[in-house]
PDB file of N, CA and C in Angstrom:
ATOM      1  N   UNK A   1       3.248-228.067   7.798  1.00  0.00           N
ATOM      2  CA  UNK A   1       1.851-227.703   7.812  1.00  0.00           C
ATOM      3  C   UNK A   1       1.075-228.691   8.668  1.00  0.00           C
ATOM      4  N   UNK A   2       1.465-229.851   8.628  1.00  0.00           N
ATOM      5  CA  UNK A   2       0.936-231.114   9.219  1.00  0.00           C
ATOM      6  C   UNK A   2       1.042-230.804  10.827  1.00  0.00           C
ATOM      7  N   UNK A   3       2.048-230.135  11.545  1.00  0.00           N
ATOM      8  CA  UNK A   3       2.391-230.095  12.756  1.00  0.00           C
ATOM      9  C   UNK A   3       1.483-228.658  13.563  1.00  0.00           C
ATOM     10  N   UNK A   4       0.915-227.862  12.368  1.00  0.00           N
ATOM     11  CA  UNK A   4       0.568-226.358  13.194  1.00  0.00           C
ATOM     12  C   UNK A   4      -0.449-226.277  12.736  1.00  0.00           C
ATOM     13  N   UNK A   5      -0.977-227.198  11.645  1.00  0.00           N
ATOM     14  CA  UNK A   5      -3.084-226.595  11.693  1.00  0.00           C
ATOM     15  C   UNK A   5      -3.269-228.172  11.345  1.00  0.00           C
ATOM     16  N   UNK A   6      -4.968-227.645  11.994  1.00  0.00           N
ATOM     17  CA  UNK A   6      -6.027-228.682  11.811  1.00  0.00           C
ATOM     18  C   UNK A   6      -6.363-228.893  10.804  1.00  0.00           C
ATOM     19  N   UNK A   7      -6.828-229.957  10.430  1.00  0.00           N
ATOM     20  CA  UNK A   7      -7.606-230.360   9.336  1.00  0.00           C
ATOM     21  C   UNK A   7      -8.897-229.436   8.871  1.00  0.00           C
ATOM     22  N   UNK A   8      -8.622-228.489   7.715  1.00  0.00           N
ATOM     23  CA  UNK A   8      -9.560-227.694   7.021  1.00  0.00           C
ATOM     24  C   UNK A   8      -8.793-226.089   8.025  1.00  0.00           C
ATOM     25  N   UNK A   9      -7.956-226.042   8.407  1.00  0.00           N
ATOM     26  CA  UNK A   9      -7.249-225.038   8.653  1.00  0.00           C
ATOM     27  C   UNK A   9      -6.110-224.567   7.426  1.00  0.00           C
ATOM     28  N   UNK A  10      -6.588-223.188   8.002  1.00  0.00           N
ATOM     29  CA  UNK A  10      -5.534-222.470   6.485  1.00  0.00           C
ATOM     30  C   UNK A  10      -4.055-222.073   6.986  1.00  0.00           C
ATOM     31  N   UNK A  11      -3.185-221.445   5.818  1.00  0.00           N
ATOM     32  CA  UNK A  11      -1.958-221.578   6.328  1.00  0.00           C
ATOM     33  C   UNK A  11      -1.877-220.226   5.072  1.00  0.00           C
ATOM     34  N   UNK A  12      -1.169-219.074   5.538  1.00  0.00           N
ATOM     35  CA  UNK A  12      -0.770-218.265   4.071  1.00  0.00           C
ATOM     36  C   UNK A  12       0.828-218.242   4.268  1.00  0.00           C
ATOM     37  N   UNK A  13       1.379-218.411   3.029  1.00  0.00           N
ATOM     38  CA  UNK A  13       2.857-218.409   2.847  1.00  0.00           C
ATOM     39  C   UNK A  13       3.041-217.342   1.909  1.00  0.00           C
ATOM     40  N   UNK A  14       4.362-216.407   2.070  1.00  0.00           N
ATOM     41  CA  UNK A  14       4.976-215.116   1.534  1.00  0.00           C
ATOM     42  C   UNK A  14       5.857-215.414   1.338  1.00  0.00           C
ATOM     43  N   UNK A  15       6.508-215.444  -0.143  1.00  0.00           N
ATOM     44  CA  UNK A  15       8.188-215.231  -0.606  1.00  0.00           C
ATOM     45  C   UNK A  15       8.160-214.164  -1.597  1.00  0.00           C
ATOM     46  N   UNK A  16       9.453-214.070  -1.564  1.00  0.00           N
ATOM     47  CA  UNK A  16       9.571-213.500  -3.270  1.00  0.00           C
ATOM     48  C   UNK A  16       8.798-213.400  -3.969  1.00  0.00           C
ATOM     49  N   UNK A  17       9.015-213.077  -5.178  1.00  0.00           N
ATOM     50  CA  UNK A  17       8.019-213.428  -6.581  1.00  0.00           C
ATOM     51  C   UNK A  17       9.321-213.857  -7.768  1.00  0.00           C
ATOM     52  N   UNK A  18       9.105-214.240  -7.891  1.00  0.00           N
ATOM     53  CA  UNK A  18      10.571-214.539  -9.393  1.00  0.00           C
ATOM     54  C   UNK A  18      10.642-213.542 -10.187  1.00  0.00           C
ATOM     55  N   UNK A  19       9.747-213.380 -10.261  1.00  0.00           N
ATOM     56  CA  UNK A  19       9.198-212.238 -11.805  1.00  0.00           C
ATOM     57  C   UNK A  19       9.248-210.754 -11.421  1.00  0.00           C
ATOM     58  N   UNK A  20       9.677-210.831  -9.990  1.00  0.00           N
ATOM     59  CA  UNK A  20       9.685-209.137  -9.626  1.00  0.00           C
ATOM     60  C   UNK A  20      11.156-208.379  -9.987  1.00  0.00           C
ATOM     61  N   UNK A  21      10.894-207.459 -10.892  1.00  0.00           N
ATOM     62  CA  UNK A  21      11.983-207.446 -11.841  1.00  0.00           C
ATOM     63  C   UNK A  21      12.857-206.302 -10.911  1.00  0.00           C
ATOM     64  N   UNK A  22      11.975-205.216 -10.287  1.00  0.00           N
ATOM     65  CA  UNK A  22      12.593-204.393  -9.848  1.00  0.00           C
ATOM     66  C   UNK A  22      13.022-204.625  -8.240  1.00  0.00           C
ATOM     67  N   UNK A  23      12.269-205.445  -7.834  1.00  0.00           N
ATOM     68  CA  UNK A  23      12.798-205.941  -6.548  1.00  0.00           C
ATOM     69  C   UNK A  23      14.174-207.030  -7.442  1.00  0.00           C
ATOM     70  N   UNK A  24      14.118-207.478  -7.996  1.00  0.00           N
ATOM     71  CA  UNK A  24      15.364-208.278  -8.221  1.00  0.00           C
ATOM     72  C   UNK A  24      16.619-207.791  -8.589  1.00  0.00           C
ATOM     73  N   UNK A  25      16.035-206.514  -9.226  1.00  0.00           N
ATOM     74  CA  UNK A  25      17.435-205.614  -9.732  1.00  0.00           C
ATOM     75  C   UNK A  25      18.254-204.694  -8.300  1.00  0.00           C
ATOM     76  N   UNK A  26      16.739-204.506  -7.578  1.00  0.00           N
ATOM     77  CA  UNK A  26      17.341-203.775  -6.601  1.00  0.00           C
ATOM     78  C   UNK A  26      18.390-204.884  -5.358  1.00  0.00           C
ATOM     79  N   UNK A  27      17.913-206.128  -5.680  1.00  0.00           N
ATOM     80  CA  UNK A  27      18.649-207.329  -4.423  1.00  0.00           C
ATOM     81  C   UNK A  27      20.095-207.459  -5.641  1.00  0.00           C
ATOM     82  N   UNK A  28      19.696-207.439  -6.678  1.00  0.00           N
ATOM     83  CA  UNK A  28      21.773-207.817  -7.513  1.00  0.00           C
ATOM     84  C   UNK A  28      22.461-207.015  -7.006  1.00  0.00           C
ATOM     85  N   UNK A  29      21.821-205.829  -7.240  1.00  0.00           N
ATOM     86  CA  UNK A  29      22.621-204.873  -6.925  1.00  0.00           C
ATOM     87  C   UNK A  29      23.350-204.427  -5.412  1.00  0.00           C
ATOM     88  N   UNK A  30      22.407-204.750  -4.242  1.00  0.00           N
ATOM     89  CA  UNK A  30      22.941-205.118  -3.036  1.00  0.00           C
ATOM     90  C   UNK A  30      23.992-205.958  -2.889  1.00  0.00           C
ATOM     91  N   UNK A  31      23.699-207.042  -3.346  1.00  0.00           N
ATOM     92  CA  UNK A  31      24.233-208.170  -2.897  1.00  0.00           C
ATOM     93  C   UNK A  31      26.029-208.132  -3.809  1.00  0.00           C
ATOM     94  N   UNK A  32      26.200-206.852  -5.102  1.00  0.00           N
ATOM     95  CA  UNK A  32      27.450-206.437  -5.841  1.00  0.00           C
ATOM     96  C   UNK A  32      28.050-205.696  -4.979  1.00  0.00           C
ATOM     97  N   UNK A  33      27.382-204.977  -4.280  1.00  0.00           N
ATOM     98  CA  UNK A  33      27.326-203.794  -3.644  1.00  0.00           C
ATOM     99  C   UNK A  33      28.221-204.453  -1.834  1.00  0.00           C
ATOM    100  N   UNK A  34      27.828-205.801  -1.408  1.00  0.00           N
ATOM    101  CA  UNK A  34      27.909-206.631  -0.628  1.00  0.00           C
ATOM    102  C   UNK A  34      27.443-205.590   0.678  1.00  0.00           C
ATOM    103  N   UNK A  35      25.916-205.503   0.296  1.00  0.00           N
ATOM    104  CA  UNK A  35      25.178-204.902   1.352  1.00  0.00           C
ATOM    105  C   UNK A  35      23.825-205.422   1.676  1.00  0.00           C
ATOM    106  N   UNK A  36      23.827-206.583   1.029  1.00  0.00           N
ATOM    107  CA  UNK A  36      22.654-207.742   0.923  1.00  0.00           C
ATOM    108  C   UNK A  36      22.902-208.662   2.748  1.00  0.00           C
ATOM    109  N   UNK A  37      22.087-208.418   3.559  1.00  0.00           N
ATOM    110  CA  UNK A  37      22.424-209.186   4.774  1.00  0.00           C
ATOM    111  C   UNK A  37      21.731-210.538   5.064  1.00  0.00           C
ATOM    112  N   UNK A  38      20.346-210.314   4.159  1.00  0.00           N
ATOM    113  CA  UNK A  38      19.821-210.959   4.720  1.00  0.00           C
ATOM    114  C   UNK A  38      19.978-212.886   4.495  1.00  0.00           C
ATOM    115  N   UNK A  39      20.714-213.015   3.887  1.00  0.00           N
ATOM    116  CA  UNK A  39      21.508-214.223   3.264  1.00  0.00           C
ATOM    117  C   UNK A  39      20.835-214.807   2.148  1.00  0.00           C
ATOM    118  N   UNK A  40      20.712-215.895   1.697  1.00  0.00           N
ATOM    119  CA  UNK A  40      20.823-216.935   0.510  1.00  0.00           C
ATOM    120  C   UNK A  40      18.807-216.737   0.149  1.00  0.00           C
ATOM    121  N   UNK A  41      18.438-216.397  -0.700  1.00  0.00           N
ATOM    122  CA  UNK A  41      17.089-216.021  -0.932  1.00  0.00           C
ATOM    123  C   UNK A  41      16.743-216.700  -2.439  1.00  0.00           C
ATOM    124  N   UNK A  42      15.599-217.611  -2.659  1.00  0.00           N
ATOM    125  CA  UNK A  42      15.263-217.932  -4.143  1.00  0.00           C
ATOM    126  C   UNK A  42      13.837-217.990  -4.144  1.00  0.00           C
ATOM    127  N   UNK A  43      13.581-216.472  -5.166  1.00  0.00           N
ATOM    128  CA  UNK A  43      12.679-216.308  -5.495  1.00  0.00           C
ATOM    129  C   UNK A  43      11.360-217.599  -6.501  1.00  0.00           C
ATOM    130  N   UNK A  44      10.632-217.333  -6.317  1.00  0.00           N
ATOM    131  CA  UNK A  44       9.735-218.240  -6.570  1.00  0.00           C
ATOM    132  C   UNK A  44       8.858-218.199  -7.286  1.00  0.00           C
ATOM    133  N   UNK A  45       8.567-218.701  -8.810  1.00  0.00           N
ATOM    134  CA  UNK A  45       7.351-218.273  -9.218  1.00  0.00           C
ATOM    135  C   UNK A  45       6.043-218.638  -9.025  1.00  0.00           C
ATOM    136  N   UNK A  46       5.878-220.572  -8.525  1.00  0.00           N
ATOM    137  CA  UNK A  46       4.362-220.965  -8.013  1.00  0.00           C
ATOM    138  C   UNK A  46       5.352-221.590  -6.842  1.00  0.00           C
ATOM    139  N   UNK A  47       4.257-222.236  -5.602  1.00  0.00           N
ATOM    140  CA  UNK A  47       4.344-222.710  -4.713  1.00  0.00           C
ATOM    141  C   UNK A  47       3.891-224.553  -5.208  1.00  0.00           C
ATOM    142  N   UNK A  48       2.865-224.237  -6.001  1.00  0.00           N
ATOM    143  CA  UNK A  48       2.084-225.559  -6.996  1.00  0.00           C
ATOM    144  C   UNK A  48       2.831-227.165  -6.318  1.00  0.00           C
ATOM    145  N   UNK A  49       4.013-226.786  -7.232  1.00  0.00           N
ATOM    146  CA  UNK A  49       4.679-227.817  -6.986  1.00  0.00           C
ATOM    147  C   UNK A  49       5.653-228.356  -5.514  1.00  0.00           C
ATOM    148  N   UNK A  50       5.283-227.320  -5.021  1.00  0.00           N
ATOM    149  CA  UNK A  50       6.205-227.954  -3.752  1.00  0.00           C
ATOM    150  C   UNK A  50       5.202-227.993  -2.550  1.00  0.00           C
ATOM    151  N   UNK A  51       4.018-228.040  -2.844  1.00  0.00           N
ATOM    152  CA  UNK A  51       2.978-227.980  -1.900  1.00  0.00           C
ATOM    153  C   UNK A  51       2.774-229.524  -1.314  1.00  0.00           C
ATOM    154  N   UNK A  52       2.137-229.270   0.262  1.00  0.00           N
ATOM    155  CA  UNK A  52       2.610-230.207   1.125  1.00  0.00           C
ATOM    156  C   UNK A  52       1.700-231.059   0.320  1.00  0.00           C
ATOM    157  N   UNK A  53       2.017-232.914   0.667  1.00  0.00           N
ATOM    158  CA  UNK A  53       0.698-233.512   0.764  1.00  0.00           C
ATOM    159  C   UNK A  53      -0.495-233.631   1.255  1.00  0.00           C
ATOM    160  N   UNK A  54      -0.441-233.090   2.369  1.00  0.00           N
ATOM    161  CA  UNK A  54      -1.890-233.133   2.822  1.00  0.00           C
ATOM    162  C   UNK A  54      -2.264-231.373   2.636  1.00  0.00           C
ATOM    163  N   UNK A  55      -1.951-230.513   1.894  1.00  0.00           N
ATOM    164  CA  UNK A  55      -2.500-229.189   1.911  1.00  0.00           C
ATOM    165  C   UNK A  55      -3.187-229.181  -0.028  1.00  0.00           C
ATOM    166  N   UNK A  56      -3.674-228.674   0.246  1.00  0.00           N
ATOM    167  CA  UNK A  56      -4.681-228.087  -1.337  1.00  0.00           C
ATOM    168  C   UNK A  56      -4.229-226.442  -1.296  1.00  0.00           C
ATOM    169  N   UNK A  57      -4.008-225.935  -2.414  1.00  0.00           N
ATOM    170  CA  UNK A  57      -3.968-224.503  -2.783  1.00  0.00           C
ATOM    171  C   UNK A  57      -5.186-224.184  -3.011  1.00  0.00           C
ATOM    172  N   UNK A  58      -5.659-223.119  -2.280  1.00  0.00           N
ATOM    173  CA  UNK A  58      -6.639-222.364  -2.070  1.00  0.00           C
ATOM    174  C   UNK A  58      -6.548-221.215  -3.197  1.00  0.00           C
ATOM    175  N   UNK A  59      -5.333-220.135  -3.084  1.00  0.00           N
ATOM    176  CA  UNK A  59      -5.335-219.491  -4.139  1.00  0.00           C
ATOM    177  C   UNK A  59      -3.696-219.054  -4.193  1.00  0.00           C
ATOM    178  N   UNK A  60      -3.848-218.505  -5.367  1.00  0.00           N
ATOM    179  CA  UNK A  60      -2.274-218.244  -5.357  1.00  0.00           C
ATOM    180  C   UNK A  60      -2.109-216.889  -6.020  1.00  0.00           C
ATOM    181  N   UNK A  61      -1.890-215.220  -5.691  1.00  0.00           N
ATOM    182  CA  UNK A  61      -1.971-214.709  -6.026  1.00  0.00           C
ATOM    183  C   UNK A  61      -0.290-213.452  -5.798  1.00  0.00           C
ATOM    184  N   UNK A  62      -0.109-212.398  -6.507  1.00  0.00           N
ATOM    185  CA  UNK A  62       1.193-211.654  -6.214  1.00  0.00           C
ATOM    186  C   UNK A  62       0.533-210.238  -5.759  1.00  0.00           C
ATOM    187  N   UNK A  63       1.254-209.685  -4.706  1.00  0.00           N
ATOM    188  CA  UNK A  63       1.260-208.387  -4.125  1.00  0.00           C
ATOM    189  C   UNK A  63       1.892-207.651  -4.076  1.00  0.00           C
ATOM    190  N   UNK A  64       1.815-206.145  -4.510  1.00  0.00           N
ATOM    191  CA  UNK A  64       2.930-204.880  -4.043  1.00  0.00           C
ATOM    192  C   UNK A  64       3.976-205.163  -4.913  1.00  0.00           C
ATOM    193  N   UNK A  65       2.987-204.817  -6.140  1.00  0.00           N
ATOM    194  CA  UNK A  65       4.013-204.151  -7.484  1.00  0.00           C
ATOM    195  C   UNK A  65       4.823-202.482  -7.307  1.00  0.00           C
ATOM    196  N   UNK A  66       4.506-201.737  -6.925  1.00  0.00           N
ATOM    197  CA  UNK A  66       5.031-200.471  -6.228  1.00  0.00           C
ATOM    198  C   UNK A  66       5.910-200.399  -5.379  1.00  0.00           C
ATOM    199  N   UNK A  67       5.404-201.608  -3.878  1.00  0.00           N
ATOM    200  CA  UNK A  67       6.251-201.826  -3.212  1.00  0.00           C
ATOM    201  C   UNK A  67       7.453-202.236  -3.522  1.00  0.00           C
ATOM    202  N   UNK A  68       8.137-203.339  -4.385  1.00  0.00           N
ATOM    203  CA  UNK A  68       8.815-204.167  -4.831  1.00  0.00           C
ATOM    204  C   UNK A  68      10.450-203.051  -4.917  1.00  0.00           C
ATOM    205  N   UNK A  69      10.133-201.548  -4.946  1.00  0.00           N
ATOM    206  CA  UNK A  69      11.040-200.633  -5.242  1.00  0.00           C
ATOM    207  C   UNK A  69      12.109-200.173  -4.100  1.00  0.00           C
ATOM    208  N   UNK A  70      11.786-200.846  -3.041  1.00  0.00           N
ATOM    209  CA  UNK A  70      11.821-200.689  -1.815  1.00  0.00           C
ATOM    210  C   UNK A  70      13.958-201.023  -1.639  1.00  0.00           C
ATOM    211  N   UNK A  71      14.297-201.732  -2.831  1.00  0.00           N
ATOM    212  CA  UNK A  71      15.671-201.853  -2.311  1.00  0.00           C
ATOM    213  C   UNK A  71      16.568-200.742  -3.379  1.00  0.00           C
ATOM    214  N   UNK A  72      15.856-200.412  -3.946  1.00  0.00           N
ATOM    215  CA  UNK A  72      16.521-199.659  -5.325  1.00  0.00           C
ATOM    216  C   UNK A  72      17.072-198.477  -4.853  1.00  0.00           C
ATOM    217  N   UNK A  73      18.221-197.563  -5.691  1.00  0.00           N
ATOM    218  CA  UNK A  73      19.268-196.354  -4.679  1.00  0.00           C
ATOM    219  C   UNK A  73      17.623-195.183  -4.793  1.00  0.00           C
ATOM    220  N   UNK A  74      18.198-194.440  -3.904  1.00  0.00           N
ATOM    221  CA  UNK A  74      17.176-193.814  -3.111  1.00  0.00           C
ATOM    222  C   UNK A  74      16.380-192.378  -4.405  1.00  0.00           C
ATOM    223  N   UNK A  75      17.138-192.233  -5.116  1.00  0.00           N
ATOM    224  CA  UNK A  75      16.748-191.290  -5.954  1.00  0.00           C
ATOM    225  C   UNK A  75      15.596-192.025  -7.105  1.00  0.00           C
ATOM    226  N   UNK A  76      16.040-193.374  -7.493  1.00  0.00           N
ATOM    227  CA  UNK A  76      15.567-194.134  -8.654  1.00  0.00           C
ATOM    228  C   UNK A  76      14.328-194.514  -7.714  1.00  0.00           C
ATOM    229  N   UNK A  77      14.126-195.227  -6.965  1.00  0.00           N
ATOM    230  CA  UNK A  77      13.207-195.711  -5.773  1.00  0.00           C
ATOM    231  C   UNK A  77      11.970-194.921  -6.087  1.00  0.00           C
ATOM    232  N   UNK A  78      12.036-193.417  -5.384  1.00  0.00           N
ATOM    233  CA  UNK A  78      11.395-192.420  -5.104  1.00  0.00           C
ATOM    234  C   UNK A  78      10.325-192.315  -6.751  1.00  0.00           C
ATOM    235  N   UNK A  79      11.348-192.139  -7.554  1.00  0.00           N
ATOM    236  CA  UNK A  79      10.965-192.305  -8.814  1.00  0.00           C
ATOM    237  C   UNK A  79      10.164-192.602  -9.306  1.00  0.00           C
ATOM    238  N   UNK A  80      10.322-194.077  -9.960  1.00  0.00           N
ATOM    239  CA  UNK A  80      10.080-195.172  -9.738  1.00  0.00           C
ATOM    240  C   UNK A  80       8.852-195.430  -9.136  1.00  0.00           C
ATOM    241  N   UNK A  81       8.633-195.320  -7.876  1.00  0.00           N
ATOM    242  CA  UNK A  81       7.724-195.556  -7.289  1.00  0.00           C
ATOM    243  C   UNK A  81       6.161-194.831  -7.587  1.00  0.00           C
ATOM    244  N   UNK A  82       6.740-193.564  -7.588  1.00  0.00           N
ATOM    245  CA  UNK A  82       5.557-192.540  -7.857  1.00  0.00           C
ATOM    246  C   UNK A  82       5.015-192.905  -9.670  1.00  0.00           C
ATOM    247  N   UNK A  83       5.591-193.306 -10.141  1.00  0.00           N
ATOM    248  CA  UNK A  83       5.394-193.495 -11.604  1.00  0.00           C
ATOM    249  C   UNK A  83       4.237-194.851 -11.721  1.00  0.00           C
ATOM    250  N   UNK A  84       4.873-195.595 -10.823  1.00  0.00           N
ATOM    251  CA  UNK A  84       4.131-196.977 -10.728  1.00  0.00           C
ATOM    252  C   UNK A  84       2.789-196.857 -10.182  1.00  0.00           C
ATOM    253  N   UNK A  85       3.226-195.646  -8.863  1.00  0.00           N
ATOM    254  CA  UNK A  85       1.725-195.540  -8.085  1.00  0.00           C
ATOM    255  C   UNK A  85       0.941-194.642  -9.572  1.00  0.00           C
ATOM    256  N   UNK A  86       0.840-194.061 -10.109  1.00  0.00           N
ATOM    257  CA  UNK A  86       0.209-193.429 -11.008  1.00  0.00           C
ATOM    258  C   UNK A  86      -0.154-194.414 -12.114  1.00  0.00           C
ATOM    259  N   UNK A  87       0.650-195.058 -12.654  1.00  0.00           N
ATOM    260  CA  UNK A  87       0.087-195.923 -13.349  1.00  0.00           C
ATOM    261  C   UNK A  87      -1.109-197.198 -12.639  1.00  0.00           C
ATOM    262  N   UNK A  88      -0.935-197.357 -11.726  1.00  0.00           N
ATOM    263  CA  UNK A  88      -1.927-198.536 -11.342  1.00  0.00           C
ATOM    264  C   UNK A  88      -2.896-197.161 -10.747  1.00  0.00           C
ATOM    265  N   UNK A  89      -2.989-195.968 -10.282  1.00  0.00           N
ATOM    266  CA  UNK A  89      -4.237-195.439 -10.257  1.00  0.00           C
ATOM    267  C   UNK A  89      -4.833-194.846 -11.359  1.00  0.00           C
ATOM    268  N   UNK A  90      -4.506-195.285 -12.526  1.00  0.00           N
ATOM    269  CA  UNK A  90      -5.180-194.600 -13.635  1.00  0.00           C
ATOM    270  C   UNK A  90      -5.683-196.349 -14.469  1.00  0.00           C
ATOM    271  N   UNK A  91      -5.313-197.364 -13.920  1.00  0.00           N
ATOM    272  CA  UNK A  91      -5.890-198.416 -14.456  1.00  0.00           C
ATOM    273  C   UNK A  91      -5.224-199.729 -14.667  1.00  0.00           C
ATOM    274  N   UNK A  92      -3.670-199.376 -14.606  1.00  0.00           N
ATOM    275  CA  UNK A  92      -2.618-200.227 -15.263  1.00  0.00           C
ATOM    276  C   UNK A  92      -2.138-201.478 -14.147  1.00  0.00           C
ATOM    277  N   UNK A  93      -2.656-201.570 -13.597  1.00  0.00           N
ATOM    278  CA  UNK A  93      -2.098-202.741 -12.830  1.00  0.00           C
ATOM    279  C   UNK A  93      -1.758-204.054 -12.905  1.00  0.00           C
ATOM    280  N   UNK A  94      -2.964-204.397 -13.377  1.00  0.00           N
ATOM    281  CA  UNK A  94      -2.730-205.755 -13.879  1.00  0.00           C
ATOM    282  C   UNK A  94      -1.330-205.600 -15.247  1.00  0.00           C
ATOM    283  N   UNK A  95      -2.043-204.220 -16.173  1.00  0.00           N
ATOM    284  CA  UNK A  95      -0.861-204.839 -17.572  1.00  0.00           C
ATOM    285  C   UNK A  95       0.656-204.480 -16.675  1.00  0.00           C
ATOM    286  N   UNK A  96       0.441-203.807 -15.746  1.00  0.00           N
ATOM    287  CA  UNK A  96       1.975-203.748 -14.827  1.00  0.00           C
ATOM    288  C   UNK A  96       2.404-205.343 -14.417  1.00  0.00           C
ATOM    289  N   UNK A  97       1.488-205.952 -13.825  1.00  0.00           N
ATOM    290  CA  UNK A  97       1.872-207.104 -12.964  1.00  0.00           C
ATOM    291  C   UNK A  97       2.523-208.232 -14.147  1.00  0.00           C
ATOM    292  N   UNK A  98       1.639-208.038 -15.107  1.00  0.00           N
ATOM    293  CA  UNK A  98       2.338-208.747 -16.000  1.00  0.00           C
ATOM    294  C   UNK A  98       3.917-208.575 -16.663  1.00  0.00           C
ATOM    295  N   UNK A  99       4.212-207.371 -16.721  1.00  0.00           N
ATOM    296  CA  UNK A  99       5.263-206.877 -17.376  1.00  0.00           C
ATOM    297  C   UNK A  99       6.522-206.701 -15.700  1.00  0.00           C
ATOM    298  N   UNK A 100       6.224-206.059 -14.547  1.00  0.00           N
ATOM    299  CA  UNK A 100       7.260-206.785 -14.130  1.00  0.00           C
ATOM    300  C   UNK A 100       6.667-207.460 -12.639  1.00  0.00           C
ATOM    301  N   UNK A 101       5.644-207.908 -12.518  1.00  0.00           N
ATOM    302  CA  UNK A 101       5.395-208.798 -11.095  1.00  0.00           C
ATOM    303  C   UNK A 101       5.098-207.813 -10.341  1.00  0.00           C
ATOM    304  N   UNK A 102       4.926-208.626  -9.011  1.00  0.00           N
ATOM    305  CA  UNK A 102       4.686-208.165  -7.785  1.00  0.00           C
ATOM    306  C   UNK A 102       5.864-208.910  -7.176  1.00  0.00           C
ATOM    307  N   UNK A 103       6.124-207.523  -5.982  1.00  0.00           N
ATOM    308  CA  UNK A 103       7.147-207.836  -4.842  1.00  0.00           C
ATOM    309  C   UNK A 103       6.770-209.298  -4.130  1.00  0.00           C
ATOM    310  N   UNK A 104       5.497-209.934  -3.886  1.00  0.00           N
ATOM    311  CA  UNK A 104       5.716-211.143  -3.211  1.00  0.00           C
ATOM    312  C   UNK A 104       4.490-212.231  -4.220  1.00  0.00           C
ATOM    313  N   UNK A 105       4.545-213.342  -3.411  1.00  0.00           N
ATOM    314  CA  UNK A 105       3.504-214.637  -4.072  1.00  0.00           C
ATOM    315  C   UNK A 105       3.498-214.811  -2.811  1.00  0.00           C
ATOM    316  N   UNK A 106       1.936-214.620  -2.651  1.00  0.00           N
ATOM    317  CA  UNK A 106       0.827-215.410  -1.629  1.00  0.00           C
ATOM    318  C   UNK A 106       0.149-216.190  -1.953  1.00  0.00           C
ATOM    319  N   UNK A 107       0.563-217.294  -0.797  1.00  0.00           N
ATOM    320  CA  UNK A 107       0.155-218.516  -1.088  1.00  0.00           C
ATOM    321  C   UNK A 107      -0.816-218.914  -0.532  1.00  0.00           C
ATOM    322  N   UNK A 108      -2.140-219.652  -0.423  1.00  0.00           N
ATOM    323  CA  UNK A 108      -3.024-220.118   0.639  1.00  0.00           C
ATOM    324  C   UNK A 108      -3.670-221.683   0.589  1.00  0.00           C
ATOM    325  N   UNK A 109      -2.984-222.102   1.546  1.00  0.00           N
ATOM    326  CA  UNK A 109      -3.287-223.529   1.629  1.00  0.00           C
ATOM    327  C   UNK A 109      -4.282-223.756   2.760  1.00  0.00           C
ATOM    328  N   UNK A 110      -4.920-225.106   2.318  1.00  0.00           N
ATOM    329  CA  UNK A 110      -5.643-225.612   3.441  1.00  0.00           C
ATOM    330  C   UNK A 110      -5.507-227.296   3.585  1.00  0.00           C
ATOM    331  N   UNK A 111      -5.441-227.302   5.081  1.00  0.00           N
ATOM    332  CA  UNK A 111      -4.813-229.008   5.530  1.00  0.00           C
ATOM    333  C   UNK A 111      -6.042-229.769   4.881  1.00  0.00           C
ATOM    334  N   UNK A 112      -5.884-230.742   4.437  1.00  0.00           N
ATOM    335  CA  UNK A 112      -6.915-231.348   3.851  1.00  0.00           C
ATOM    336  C   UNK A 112      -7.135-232.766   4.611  1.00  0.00           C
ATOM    337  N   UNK A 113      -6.144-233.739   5.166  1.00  0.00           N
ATOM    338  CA  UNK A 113      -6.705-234.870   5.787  1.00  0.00           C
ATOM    339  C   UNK A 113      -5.441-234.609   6.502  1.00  0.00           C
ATOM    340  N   UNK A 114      -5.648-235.797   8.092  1.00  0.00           N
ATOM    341  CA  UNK A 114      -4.963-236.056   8.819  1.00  0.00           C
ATOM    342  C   UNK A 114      -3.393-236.764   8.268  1.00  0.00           C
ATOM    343  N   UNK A 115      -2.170-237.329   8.747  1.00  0.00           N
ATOM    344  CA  UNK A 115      -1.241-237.752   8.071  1.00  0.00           C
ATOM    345  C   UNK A 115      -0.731-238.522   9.203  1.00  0.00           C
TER     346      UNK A 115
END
């Protein structure tokens, strides 16, 4: 972070989510399946603690609970998906996010002093 922004410059970081239950079921199952390419991946639940020294967390929030369905076999997916989109348009989102996450954790830092 120290090398690519200025001081009071922001930085957003995207991983995983730990807690994304159906993105996680859908990566076991790849990776049993040995159709997982994208190699060695560890999901994450805060950034908190591994945040640079000179950056401050701005906010820390999870995205694309729906999305998250995206590796699952193609019939369950479809499913799945439409069930989820209906539930978060009738209100449920948040009690969704809680029960199984969002597909990623966005992170937002800002450089705070020189180093």
């Amino acid at each position: 972070m120290s090398r690519v922004c200025k001081v009071g410059g922001k930085i957003i970081i995207l991983v995983p989510y730990s807690k994304a239950l159906l993105y996680r079921l859908g990566k076991w199952m790849r990776e049993k399946l040995n159709l997982w390419k994208v190699g060695r991946e560890i999901p994450l639940k805060t950034l908190k603690n591994i945040a640079p020294y000179d950056g401050k967390i701005l906010r820390e929030y999870i995205v694309g609970i729906s999305e998250q369905t995206f590796l699952l076999p193609k019939g369950f997916k479809k499913i799945t998906k439409k069930f989820l989109d209906v539930l978060i348009w009738v209100g449920l989102g948040n009690f969704l996010q809680s029960i199984i996450g969002g597909y990623l954790l966005v992170t937002v830092f800002e450089k705070q002093s020189r180093q």
